[in-house]
PDB file of N, CA and C in Angstrom:
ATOM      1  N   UNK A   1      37.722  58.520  68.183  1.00  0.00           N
ATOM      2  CA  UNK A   1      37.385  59.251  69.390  1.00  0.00           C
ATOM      3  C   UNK A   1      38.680  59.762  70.037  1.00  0.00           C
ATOM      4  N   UNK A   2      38.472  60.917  70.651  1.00  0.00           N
ATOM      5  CA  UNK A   2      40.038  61.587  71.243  1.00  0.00           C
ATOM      6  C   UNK A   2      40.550  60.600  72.499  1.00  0.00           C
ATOM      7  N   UNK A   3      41.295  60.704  72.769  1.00  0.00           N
ATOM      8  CA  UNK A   3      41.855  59.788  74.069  1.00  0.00           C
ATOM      9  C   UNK A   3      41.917  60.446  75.139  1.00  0.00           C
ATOM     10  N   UNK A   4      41.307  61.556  75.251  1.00  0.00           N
ATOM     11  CA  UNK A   4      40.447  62.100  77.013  1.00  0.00           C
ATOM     12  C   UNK A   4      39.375  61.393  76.945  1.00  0.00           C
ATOM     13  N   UNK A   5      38.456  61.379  75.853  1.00  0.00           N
ATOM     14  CA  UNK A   5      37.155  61.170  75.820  1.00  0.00           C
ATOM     15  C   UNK A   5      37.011  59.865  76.465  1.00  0.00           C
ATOM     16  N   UNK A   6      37.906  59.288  75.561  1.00  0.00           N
ATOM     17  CA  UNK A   6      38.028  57.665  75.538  1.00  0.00           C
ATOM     18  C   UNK A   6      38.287  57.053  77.168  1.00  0.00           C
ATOM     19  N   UNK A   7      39.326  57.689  77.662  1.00  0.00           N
ATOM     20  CA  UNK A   7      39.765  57.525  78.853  1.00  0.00           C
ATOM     21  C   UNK A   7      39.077  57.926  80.007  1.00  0.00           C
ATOM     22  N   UNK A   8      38.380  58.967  80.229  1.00  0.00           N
ATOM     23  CA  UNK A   8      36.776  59.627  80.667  1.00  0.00           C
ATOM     24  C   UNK A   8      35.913  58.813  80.380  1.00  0.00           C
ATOM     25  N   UNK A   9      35.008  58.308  79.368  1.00  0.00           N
ATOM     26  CA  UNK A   9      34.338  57.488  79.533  1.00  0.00           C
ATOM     27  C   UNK A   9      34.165  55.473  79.875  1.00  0.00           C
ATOM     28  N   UNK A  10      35.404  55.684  79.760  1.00  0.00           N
ATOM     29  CA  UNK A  10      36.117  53.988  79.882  1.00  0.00           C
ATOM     30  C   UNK A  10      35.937  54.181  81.703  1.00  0.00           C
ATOM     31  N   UNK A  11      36.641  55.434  82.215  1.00  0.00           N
ATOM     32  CA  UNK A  11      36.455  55.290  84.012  1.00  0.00           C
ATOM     33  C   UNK A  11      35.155  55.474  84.489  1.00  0.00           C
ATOM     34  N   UNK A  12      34.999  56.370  83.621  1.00  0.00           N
ATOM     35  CA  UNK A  12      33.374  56.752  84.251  1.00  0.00           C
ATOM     36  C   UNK A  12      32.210  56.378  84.595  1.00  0.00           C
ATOM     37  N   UNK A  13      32.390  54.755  83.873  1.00  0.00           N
ATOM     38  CA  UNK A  13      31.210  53.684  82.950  1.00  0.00           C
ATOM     39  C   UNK A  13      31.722  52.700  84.353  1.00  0.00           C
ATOM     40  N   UNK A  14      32.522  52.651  85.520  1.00  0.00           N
ATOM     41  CA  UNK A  14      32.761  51.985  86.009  1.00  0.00           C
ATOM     42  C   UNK A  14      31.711  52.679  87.453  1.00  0.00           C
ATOM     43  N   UNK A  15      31.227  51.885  88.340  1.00  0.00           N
ATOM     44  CA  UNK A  15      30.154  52.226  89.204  1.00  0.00           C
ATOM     45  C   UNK A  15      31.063  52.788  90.471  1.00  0.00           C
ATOM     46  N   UNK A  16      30.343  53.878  90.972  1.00  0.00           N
ATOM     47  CA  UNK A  16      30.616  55.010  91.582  1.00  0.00           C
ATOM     48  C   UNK A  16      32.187  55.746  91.213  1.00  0.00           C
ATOM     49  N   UNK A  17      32.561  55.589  90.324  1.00  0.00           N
ATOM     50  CA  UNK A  17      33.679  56.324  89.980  1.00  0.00           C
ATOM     51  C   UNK A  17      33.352  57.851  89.887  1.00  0.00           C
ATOM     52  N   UNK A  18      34.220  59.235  90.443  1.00  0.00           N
ATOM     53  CA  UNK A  18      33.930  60.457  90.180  1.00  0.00           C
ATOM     54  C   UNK A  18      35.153  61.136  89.733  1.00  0.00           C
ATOM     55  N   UNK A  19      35.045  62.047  88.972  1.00  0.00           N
ATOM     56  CA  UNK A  19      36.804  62.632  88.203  1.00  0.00           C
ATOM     57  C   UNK A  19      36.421  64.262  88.876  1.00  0.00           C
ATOM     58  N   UNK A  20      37.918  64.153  89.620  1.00  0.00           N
ATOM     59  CA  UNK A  20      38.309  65.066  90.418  1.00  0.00           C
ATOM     60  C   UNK A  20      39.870  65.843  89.846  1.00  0.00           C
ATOM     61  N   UNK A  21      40.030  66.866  89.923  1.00  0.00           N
ATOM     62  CA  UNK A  21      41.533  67.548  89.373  1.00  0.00           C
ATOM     63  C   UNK A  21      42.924  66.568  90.534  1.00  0.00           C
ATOM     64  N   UNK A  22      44.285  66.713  90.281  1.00  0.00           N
ATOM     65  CA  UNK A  22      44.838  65.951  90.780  1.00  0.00           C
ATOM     66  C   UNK A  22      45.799  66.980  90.412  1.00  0.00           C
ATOM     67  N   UNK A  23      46.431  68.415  91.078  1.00  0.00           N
ATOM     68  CA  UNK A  23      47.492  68.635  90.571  1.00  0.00           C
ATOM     69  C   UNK A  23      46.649  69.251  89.525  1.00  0.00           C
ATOM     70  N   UNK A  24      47.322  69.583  88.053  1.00  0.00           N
ATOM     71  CA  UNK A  24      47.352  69.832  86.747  1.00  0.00           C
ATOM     72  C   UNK A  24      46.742  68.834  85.821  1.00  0.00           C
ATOM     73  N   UNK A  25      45.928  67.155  86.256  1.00  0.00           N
ATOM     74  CA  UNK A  25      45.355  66.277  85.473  1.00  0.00           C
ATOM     75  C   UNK A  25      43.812  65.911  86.510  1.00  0.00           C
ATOM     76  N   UNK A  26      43.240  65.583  85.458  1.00  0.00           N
ATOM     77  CA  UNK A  26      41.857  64.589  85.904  1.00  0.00           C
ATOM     78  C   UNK A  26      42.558  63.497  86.433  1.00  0.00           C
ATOM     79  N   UNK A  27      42.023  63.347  87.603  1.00  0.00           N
ATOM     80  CA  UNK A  27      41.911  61.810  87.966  1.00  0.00           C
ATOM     81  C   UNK A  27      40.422  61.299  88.116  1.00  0.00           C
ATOM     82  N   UNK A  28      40.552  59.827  88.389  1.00  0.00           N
ATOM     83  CA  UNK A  28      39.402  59.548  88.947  1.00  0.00           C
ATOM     84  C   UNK A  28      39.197  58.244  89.806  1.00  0.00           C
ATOM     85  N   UNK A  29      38.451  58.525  90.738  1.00  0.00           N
ATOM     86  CA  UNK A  29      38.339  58.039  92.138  1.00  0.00           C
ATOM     87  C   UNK A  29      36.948  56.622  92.813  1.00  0.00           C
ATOM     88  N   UNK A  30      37.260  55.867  93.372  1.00  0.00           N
ATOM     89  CA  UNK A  30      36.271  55.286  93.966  1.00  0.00           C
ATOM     90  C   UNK A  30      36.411  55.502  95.469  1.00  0.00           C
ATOM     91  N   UNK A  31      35.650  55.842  96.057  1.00  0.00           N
ATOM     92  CA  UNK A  31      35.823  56.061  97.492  1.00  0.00           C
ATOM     93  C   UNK A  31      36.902  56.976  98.037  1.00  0.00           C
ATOM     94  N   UNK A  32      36.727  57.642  97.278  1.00  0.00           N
ATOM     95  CA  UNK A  32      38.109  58.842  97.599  1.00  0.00           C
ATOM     96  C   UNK A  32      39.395  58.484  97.233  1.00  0.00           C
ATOM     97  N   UNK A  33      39.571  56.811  96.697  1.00  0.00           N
ATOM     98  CA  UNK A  33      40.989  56.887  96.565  1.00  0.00           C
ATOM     99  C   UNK A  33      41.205  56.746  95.085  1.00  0.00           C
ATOM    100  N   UNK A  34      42.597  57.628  94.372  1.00  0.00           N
ATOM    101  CA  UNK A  34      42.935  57.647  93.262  1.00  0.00           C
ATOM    102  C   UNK A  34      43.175  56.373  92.135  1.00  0.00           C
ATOM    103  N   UNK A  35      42.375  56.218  91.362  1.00  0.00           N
ATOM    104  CA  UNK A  35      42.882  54.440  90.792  1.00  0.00           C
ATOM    105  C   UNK A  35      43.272  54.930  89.269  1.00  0.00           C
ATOM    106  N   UNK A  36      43.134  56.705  88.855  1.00  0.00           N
ATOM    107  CA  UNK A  36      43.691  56.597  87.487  1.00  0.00           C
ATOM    108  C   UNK A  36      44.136  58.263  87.546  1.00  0.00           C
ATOM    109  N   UNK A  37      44.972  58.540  86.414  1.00  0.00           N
ATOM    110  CA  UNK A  37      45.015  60.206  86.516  1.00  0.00           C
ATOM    111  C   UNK A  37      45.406  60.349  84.965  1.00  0.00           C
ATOM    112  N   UNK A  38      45.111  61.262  84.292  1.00  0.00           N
ATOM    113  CA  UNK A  38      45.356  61.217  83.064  1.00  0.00           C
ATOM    114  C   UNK A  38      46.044  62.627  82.936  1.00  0.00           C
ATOM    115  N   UNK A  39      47.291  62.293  81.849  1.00  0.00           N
ATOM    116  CA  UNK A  39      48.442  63.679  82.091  1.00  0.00           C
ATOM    117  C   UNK A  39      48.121  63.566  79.978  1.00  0.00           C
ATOM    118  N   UNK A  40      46.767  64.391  79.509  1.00  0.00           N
ATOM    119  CA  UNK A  40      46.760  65.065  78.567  1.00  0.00           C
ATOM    120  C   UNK A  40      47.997  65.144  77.782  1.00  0.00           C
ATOM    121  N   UNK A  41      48.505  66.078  78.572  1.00  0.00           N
ATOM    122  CA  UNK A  41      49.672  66.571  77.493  1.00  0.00           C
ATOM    123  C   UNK A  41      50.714  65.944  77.124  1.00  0.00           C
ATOM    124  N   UNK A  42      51.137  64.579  77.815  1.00  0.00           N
ATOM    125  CA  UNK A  42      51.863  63.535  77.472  1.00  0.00           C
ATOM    126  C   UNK A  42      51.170  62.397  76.732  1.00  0.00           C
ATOM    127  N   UNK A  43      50.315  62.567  76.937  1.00  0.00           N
ATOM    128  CA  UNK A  43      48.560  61.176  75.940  1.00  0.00           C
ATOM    129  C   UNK A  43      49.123  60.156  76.823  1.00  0.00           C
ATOM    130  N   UNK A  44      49.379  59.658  78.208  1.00  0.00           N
ATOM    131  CA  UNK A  44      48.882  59.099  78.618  1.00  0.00           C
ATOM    132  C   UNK A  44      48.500  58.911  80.021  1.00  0.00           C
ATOM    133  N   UNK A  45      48.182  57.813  80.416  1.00  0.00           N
ATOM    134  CA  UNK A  45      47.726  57.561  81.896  1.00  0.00           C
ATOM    135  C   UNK A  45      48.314  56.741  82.607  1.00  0.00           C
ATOM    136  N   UNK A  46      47.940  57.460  84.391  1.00  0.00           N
ATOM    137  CA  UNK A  46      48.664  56.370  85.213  1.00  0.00           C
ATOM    138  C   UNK A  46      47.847  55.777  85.821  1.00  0.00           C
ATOM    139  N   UNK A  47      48.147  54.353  86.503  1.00  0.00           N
ATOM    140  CA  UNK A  47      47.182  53.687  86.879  1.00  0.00           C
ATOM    141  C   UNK A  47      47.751  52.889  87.962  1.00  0.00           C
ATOM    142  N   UNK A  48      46.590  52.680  89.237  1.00  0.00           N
ATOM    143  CA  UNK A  48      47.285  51.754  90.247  1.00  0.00           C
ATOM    144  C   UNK A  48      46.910  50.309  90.339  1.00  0.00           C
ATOM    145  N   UNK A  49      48.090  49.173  89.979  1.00  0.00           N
ATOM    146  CA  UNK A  49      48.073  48.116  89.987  1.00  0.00           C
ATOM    147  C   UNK A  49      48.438  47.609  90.809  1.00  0.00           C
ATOM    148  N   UNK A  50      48.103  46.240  91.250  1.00  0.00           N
ATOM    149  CA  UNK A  50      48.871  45.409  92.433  1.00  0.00           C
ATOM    150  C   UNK A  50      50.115  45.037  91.410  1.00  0.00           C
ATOM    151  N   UNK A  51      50.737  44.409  92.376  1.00  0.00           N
ATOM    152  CA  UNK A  51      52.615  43.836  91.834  1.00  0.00           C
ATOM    153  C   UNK A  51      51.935  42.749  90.882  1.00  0.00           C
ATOM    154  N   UNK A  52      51.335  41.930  91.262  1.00  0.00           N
ATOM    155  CA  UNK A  52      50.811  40.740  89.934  1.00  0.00           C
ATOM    156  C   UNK A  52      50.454  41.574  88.675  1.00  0.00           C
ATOM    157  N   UNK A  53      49.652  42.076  88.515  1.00  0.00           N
ATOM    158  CA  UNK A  53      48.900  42.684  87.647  1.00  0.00           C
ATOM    159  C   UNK A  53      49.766  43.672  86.857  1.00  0.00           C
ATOM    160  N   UNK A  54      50.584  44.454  87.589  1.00  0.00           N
ATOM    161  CA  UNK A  54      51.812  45.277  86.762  1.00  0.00           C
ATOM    162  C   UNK A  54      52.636  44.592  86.402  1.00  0.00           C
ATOM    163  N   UNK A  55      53.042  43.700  87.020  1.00  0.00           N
ATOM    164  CA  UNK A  55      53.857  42.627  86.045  1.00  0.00           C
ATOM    165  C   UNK A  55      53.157  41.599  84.809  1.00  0.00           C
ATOM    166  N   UNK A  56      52.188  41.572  84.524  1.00  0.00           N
ATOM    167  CA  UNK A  56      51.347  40.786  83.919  1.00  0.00           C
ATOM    168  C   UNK A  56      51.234  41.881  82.473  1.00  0.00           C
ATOM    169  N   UNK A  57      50.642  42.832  82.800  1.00  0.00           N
ATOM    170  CA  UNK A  57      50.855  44.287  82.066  1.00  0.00           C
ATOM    171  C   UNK A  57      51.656  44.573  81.135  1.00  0.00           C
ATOM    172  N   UNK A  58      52.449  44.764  81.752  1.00  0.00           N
ATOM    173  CA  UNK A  58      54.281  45.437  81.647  1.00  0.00           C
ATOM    174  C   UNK A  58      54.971  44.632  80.887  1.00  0.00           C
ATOM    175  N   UNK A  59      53.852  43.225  80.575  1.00  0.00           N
ATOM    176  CA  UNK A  59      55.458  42.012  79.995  1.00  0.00           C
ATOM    177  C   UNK A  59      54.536  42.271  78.310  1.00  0.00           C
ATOM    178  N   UNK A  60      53.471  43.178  77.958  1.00  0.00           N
ATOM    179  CA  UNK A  60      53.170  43.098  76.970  1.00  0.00           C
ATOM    180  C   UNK A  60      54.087  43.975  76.141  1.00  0.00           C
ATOM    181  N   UNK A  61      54.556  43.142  74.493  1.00  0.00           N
ATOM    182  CA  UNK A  61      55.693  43.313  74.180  1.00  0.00           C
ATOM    183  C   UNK A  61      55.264  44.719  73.476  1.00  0.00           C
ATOM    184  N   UNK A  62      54.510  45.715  73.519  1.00  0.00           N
ATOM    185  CA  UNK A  62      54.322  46.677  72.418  1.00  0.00           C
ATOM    186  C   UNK A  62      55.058  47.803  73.338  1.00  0.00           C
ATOM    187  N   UNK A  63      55.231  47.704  74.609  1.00  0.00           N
ATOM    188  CA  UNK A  63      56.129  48.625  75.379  1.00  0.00           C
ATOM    189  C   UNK A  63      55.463  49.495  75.659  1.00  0.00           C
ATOM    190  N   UNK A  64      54.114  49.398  75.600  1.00  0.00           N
ATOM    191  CA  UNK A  64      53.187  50.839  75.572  1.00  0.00           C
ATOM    192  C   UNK A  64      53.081  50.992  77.600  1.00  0.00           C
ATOM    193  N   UNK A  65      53.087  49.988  78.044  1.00  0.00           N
ATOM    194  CA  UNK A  65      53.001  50.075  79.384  1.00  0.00           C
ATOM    195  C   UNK A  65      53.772  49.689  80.646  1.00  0.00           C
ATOM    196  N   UNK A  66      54.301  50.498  81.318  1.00  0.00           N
ATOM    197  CA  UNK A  66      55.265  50.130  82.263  1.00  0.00           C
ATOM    198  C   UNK A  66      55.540  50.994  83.595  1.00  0.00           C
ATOM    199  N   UNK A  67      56.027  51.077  84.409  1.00  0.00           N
ATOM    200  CA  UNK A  67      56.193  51.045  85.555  1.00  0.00           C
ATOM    201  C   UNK A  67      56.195  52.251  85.733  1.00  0.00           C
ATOM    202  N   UNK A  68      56.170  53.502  86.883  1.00  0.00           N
ATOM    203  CA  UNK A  68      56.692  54.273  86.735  1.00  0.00           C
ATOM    204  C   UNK A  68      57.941  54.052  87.727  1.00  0.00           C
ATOM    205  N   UNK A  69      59.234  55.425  86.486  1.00  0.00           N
ATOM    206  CA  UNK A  69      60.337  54.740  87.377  1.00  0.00           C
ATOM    207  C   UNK A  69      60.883  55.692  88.495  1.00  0.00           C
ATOM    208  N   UNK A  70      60.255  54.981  89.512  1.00  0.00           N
ATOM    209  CA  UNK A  70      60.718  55.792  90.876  1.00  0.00           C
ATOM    210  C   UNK A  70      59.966  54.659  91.766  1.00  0.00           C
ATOM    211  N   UNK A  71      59.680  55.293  93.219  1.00  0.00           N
ATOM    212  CA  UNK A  71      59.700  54.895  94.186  1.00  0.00           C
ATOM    213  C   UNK A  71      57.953  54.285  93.699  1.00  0.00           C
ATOM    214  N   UNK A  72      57.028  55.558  93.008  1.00  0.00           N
ATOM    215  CA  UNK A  72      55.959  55.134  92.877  1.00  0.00           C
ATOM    216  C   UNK A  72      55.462  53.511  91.866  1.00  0.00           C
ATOM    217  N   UNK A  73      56.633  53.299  91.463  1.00  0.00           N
ATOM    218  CA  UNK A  73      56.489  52.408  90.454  1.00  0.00           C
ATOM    219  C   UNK A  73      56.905  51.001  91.325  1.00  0.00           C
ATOM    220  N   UNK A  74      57.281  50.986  92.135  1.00  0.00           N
ATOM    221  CA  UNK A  74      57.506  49.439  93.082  1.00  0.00           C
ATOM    222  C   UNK A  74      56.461  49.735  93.929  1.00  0.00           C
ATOM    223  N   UNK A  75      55.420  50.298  94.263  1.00  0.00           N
ATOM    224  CA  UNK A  75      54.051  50.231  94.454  1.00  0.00           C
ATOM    225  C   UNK A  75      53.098  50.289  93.568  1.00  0.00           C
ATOM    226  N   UNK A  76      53.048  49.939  92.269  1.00  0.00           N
ATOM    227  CA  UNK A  76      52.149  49.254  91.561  1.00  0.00           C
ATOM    228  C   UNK A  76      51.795  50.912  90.401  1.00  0.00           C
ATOM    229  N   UNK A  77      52.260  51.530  90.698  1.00  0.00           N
ATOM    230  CA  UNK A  77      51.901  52.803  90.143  1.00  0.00           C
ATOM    231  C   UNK A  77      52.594  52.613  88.143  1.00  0.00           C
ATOM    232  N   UNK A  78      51.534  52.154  87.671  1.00  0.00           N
ATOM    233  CA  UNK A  78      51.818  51.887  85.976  1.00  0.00           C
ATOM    234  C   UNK A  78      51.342  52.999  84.997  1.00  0.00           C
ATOM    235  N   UNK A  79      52.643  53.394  84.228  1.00  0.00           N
ATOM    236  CA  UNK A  79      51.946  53.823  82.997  1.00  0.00           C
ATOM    237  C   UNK A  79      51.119  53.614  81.857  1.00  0.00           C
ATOM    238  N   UNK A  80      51.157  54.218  80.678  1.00  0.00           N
ATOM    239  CA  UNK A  80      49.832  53.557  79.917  1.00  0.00           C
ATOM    240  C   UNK A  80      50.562  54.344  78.724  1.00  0.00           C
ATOM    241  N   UNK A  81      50.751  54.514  77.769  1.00  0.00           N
ATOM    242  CA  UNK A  81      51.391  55.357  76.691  1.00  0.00           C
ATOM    243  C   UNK A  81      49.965  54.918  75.764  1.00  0.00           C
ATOM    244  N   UNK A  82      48.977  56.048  75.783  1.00  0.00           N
ATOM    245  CA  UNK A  82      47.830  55.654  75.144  1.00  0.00           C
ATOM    246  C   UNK A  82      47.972  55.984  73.593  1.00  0.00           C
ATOM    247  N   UNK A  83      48.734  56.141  73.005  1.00  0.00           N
ATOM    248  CA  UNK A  83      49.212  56.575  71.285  1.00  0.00           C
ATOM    249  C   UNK A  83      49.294  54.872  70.814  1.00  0.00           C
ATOM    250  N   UNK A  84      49.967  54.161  71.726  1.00  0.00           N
ATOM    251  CA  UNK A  84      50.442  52.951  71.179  1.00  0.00           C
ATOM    252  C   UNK A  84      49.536  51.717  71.590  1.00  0.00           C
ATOM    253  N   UNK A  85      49.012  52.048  73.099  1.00  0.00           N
ATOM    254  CA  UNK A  85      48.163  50.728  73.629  1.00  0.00           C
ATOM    255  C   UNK A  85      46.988  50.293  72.660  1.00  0.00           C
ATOM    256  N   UNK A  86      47.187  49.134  72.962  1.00  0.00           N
ATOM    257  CA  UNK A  86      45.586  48.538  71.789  1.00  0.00           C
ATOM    258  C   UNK A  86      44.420  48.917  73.211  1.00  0.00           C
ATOM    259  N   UNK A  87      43.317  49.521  72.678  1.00  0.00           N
ATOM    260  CA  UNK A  87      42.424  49.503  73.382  1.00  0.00           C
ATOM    261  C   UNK A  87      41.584  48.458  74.411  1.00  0.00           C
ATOM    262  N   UNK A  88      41.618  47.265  74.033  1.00  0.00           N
ATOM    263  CA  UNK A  88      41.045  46.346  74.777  1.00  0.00           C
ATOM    264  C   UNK A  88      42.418  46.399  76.424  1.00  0.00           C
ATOM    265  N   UNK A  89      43.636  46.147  75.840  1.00  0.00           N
ATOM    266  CA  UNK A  89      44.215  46.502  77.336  1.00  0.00           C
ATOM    267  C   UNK A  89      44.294  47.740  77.627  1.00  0.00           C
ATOM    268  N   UNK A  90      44.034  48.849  77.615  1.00  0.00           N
ATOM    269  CA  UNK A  90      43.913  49.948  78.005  1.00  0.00           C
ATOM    270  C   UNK A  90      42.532  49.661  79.026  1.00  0.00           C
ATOM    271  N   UNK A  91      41.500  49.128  78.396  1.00  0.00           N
ATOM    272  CA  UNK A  91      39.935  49.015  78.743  1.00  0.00           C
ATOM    273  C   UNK A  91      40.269  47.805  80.476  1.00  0.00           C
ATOM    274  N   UNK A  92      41.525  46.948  80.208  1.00  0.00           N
ATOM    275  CA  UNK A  92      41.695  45.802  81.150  1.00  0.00           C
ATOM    276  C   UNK A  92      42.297  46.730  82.186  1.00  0.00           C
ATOM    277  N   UNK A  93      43.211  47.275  81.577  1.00  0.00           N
ATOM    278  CA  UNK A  93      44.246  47.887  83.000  1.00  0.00           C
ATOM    279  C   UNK A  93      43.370  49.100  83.981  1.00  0.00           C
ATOM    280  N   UNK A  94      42.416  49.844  83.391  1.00  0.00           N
ATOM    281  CA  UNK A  94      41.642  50.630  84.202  1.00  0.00           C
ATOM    282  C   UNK A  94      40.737  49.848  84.733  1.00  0.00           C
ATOM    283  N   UNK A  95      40.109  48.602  84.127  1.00  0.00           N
ATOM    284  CA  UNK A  95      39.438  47.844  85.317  1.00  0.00           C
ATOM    285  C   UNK A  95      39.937  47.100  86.183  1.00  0.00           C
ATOM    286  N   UNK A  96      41.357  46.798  86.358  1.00  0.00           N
ATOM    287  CA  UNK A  96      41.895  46.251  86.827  1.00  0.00           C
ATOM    288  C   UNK A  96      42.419  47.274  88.547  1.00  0.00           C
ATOM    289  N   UNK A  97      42.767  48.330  87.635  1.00  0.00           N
ATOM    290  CA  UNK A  97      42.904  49.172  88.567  1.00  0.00           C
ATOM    291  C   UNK A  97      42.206  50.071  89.653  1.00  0.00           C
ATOM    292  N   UNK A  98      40.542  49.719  89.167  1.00  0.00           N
ATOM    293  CA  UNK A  98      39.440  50.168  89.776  1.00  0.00           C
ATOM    294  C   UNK A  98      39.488  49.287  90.830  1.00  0.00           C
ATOM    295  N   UNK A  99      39.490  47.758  90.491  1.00  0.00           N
ATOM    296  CA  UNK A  99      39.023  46.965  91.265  1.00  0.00           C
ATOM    297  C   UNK A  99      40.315  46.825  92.974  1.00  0.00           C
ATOM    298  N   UNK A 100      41.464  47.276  91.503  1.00  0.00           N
ATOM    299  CA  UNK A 100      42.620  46.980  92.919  1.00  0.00           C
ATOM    300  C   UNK A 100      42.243  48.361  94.138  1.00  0.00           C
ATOM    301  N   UNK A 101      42.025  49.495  93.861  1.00  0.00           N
ATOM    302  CA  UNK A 101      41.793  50.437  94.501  1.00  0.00           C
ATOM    303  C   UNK A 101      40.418  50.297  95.599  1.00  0.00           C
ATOM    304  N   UNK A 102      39.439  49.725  94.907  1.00  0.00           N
ATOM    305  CA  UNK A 102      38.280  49.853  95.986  1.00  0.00           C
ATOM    306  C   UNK A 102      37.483  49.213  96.504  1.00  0.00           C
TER     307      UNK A 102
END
């Protein structure tokens, strides 16, 4: 399966989630606030974690996921390098990130 699809239906399947444009990517939202955005043309996604949870994440050794590095990334704001992530944490970190958001 392509990894929009994948990533679209992994948020979507989560209750009241809606995918809205963000800029130049899909995001998608619970209650108006942003908990994922997917940048296509790089294959992967960002996602908002609490500080536990991005650190919990981030220590997995395949390197597929980590911080972003700026200001947004010491507020929980994590990448996702979806070429490399094993799917089951890809499937954890967007629920994780639903739940932290709403």
């Amino acid at each position: 399966m392509h990894a929009q699809t994948i990533v679209q239906k992994l948020a979507l399947s989560l209750p009241e989630v809606i995918e809205l444009p963000h800029f130049d990517k899909p995001s998608f939202r619970i209650s108006k606030k942003i908990f994922l955005t997917h940048n296509t043309k790089e294959n992967r996604v960002c996602v908002k974690l609490s500080e536990l949870d991005q650190s919990v994440f981030c220590s997995d050794p395949s390197g597929s996921i980590y911080p972003v590095p700026n200001k947004f990334g010491k507020r929980g704001w994590t990448l996702i390098n979806l070429k490399t992530v094993h799917p089951d944490l890809l499937k954890d970190a967007i629920t994780c990130a639903y739940n932290h958001v709403k």
